[in-house]
C-alpha atoms as a PDB file:
ATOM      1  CA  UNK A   1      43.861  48.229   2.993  1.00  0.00           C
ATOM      2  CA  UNK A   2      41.481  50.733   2.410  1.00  0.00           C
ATOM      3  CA  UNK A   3      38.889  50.790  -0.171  1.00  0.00           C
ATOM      4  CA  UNK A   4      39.717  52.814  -3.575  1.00  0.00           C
ATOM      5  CA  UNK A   5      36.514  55.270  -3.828  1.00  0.00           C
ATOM      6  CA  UNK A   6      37.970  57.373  -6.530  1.00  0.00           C
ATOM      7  CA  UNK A   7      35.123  57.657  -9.323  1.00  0.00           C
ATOM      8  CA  UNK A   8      35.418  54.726 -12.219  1.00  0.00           C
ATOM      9  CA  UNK A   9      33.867  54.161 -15.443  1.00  0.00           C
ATOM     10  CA  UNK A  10      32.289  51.026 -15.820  1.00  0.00           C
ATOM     11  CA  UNK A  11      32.510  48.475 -19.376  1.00  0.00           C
ATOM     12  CA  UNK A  12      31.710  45.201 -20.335  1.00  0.00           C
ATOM     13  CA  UNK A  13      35.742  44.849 -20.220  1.00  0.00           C
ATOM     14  CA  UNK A  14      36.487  46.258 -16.756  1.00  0.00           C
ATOM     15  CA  UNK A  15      37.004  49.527 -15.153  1.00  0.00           C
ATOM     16  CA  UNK A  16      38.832  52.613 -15.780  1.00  0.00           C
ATOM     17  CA  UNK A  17      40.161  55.234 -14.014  1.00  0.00           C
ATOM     18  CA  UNK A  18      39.923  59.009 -14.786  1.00  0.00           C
ATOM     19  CA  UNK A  19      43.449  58.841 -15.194  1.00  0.00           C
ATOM     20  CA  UNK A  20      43.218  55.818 -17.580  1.00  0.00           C
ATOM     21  CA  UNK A  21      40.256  57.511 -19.795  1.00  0.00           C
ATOM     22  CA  UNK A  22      42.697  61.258 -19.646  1.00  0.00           C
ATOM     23  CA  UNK A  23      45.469  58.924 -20.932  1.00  0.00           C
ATOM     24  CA  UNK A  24      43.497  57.539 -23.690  1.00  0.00           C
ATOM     25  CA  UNK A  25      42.500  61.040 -24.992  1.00  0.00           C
ATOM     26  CA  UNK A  26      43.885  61.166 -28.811  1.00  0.00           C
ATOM     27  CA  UNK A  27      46.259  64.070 -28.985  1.00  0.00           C
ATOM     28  CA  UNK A  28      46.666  66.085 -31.806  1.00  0.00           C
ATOM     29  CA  UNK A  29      48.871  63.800 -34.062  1.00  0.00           C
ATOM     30  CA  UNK A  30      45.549  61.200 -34.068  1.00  0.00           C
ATOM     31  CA  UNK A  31      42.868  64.551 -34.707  1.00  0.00           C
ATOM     32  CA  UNK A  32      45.487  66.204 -37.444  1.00  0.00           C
ATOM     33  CA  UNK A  33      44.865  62.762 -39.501  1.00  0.00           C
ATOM     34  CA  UNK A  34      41.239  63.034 -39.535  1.00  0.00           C
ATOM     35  CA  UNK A  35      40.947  67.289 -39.880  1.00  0.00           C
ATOM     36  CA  UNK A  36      43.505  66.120 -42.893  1.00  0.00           C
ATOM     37  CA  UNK A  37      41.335  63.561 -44.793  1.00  0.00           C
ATOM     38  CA  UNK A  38      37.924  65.857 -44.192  1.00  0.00           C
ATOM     39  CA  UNK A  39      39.898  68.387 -45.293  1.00  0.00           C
ATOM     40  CA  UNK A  40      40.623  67.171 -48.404  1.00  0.00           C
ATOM     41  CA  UNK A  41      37.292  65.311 -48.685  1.00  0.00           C
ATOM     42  CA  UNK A  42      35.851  68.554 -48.571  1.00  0.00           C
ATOM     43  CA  UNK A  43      37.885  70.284 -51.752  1.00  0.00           C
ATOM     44  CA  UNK A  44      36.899  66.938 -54.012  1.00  0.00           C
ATOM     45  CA  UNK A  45      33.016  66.856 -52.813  1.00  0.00           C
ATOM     46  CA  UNK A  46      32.894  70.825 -53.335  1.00  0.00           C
ATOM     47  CA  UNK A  47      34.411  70.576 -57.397  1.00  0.00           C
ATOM     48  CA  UNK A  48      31.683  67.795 -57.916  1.00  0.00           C
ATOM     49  CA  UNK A  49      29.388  70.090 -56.448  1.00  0.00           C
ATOM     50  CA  UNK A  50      28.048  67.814 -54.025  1.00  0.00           C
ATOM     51  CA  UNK A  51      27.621  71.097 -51.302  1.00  0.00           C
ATOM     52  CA  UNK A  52      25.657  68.966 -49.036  1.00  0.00           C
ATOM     53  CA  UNK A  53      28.607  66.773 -48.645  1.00  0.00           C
ATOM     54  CA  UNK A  54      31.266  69.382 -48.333  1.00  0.00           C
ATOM     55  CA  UNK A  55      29.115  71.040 -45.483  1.00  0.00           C
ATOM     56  CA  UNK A  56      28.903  67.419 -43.303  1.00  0.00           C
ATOM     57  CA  UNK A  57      32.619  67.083 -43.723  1.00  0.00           C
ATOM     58  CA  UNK A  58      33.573  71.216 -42.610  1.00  0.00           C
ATOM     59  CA  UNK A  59      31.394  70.812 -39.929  1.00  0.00           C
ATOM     60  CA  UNK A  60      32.864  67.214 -38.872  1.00  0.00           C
ATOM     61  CA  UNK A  61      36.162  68.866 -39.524  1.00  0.00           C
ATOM     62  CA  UNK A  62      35.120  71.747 -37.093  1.00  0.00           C
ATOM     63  CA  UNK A  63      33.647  69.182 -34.166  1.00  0.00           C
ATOM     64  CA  UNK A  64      37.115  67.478 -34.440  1.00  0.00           C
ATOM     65  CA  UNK A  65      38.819  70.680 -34.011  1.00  0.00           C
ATOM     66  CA  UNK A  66      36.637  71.347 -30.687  1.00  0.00           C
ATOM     67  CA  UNK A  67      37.501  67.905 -29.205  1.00  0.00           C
ATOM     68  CA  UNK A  68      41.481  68.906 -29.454  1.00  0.00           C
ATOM     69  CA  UNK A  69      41.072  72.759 -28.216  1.00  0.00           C
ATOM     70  CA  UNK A  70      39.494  70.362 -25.342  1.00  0.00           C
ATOM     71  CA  UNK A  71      42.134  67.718 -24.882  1.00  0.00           C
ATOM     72  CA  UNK A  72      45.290  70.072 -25.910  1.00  0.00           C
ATOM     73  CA  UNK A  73      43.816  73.235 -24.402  1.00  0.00           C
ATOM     74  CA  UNK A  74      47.797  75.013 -25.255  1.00  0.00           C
ATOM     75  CA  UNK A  75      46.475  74.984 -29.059  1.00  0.00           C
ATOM     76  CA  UNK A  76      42.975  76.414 -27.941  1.00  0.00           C
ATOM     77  CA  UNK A  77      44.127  79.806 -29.089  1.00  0.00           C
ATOM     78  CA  UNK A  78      45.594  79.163 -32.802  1.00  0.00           C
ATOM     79  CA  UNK A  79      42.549  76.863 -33.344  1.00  0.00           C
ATOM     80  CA  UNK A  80      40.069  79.214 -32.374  1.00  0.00           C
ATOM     81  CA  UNK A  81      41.716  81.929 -34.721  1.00  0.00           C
ATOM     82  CA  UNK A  82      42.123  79.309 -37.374  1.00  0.00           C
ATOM     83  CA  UNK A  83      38.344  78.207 -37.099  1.00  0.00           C
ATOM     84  CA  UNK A  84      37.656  81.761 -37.600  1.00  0.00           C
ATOM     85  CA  UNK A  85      40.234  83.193 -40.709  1.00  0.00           C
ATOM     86  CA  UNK A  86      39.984  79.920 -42.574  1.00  0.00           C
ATOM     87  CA  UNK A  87      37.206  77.461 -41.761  1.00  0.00           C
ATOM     88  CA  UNK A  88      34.556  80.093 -41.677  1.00  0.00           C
ATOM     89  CA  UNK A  89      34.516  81.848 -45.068  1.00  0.00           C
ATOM     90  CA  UNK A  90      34.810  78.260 -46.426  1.00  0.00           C
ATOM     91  CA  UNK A  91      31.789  77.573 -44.765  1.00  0.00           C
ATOM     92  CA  UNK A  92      30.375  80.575 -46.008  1.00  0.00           C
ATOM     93  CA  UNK A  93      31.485  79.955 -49.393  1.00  0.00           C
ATOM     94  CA  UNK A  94      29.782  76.032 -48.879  1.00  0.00           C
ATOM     95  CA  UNK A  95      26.412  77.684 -48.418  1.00  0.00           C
ATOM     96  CA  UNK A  96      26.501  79.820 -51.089  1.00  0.00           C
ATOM     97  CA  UNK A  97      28.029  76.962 -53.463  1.00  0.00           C
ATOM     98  CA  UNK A  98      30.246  79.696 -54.784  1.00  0.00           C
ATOM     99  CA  UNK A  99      32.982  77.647 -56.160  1.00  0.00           C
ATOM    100  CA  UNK A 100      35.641  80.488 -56.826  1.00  0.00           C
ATOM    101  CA  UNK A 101      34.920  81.699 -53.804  1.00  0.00           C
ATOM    102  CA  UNK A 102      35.316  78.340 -51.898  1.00  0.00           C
ATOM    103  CA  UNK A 103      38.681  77.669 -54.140  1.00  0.00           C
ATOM    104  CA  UNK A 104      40.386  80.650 -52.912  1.00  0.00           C
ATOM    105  CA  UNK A 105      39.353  80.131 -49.111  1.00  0.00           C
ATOM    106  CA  UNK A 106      40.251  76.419 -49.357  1.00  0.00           C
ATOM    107  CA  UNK A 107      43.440  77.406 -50.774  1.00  0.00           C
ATOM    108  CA  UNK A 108      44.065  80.381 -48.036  1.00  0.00           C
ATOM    109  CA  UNK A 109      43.346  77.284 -44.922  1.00  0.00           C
ATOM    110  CA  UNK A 110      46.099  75.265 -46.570  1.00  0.00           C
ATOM    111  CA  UNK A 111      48.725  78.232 -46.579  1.00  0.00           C
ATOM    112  CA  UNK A 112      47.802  79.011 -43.053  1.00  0.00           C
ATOM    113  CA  UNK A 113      47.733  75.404 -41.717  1.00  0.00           C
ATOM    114  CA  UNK A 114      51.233  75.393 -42.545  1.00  0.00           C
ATOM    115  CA  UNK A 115      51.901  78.012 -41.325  1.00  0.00           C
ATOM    116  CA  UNK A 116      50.850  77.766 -37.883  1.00  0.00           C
ATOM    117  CA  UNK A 117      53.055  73.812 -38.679  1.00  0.00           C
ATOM    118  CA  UNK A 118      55.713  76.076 -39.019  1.00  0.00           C
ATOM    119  CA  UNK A 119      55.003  78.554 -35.983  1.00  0.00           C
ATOM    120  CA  UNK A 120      54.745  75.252 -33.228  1.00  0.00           C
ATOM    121  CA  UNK A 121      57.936  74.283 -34.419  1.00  0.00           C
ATOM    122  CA  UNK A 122      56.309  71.298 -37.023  1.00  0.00           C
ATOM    123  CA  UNK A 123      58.007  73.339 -40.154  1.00  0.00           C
ATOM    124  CA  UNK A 124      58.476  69.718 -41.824  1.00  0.00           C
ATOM    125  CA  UNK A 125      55.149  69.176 -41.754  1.00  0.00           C
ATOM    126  CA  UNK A 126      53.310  70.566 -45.173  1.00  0.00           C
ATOM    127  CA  UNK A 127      49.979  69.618 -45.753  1.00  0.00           C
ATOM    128  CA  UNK A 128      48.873  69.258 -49.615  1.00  0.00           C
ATOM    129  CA  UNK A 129      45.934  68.725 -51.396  1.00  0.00           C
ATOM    130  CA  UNK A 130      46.094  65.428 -52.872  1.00  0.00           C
ATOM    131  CA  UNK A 131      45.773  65.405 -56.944  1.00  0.00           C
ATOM    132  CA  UNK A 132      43.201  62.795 -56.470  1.00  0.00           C
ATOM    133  CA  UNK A 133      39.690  63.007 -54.861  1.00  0.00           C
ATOM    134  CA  UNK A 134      38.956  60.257 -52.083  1.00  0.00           C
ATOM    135  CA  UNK A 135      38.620  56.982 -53.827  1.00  0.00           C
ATOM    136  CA  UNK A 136      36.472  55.499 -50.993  1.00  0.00           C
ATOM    137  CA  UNK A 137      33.348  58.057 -51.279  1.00  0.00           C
ATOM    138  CA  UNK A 138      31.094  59.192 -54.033  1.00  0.00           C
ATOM    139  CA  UNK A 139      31.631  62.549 -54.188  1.00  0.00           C
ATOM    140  CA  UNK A 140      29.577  63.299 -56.740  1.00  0.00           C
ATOM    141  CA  UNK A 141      25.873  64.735 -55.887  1.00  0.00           C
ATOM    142  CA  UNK A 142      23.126  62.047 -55.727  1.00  0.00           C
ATOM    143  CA  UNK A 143      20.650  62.920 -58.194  1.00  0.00           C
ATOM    144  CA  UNK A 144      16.609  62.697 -57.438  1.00  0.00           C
ATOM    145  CA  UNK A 145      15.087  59.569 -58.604  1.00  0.00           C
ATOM    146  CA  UNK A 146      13.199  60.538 -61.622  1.00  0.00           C
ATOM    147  CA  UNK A 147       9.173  59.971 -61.410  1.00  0.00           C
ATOM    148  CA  UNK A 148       8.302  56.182 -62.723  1.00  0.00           C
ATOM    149  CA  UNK A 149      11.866  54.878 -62.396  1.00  0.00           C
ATOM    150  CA  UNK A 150      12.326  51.847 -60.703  1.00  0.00           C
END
């Protein structure tokens, strides 16, 4: 029989396949849940004005979105227009901690995220902000030590 010389990756558990590590590739079900939770991390760590936060979790949020343009190149379009119409004035509204600003453009992403739900044929599913922030992350700024305090 002859010898398999197709490339492999190498673990501690084996070897896989390209085919094997293309089949493992989340699709967009698996990124949706975490560009959901950053998503709404972001609105909670924004109204406790913890901008440093916010930013880490947009720009998390916007890495994520890369990785499925990659894996579900159909969607690369819609993202790419989404990234730009939604996720960048939020950004924009991040760096200049403008609150009103970054309220309205939070609230704009959510009406077009469902939207484009609606527009794949995913009508049933509409994304809301939660009525509570994150319980599992201080979202409120961390405060400089003050000078002699222990």
């Amino acid at each position: 029989m002859p010898e398999d010389l197709s490339p492999k990756a190498h673990t501690k558990h084996g070897d896989l396949t390209l085919d094997q590590i293309g089949e493992i590739q989340p699709g967009m079900a698996r990124l949706m849940l975490e560009i959901s939770e950053r998503y709404w991390i972001v609105y909670y760590a924004a109204q406790a004005e913890n901008w440093e936060l916010a930013r880490h979790e947009l720009s998390e949020l916007r890495k994520t979105m890369q990785i499925a343009q990659l894996v579900r190149p159909k969607y690369q379009e819609t993202l790419t227009q989404f990234d730009a119409d939604y996720l960048k004035p939020l950004l924009d509204a991040v760096r200049a901690q403008d609150w009103p600003a970054f309220n309205a453009a939070y609230r704009r992403g959510v009406d077009g995220a469902n939207e484009y739900h609606h527009t794949f044929g995913y009508g049933y599913i509409e994304w809301q902000l939660p009525d509570v922030a994150p319980p599992h992350l201080r979202l409120a700024a961390r405060r400089p030590a003050q000078e002699g305090s222990a």
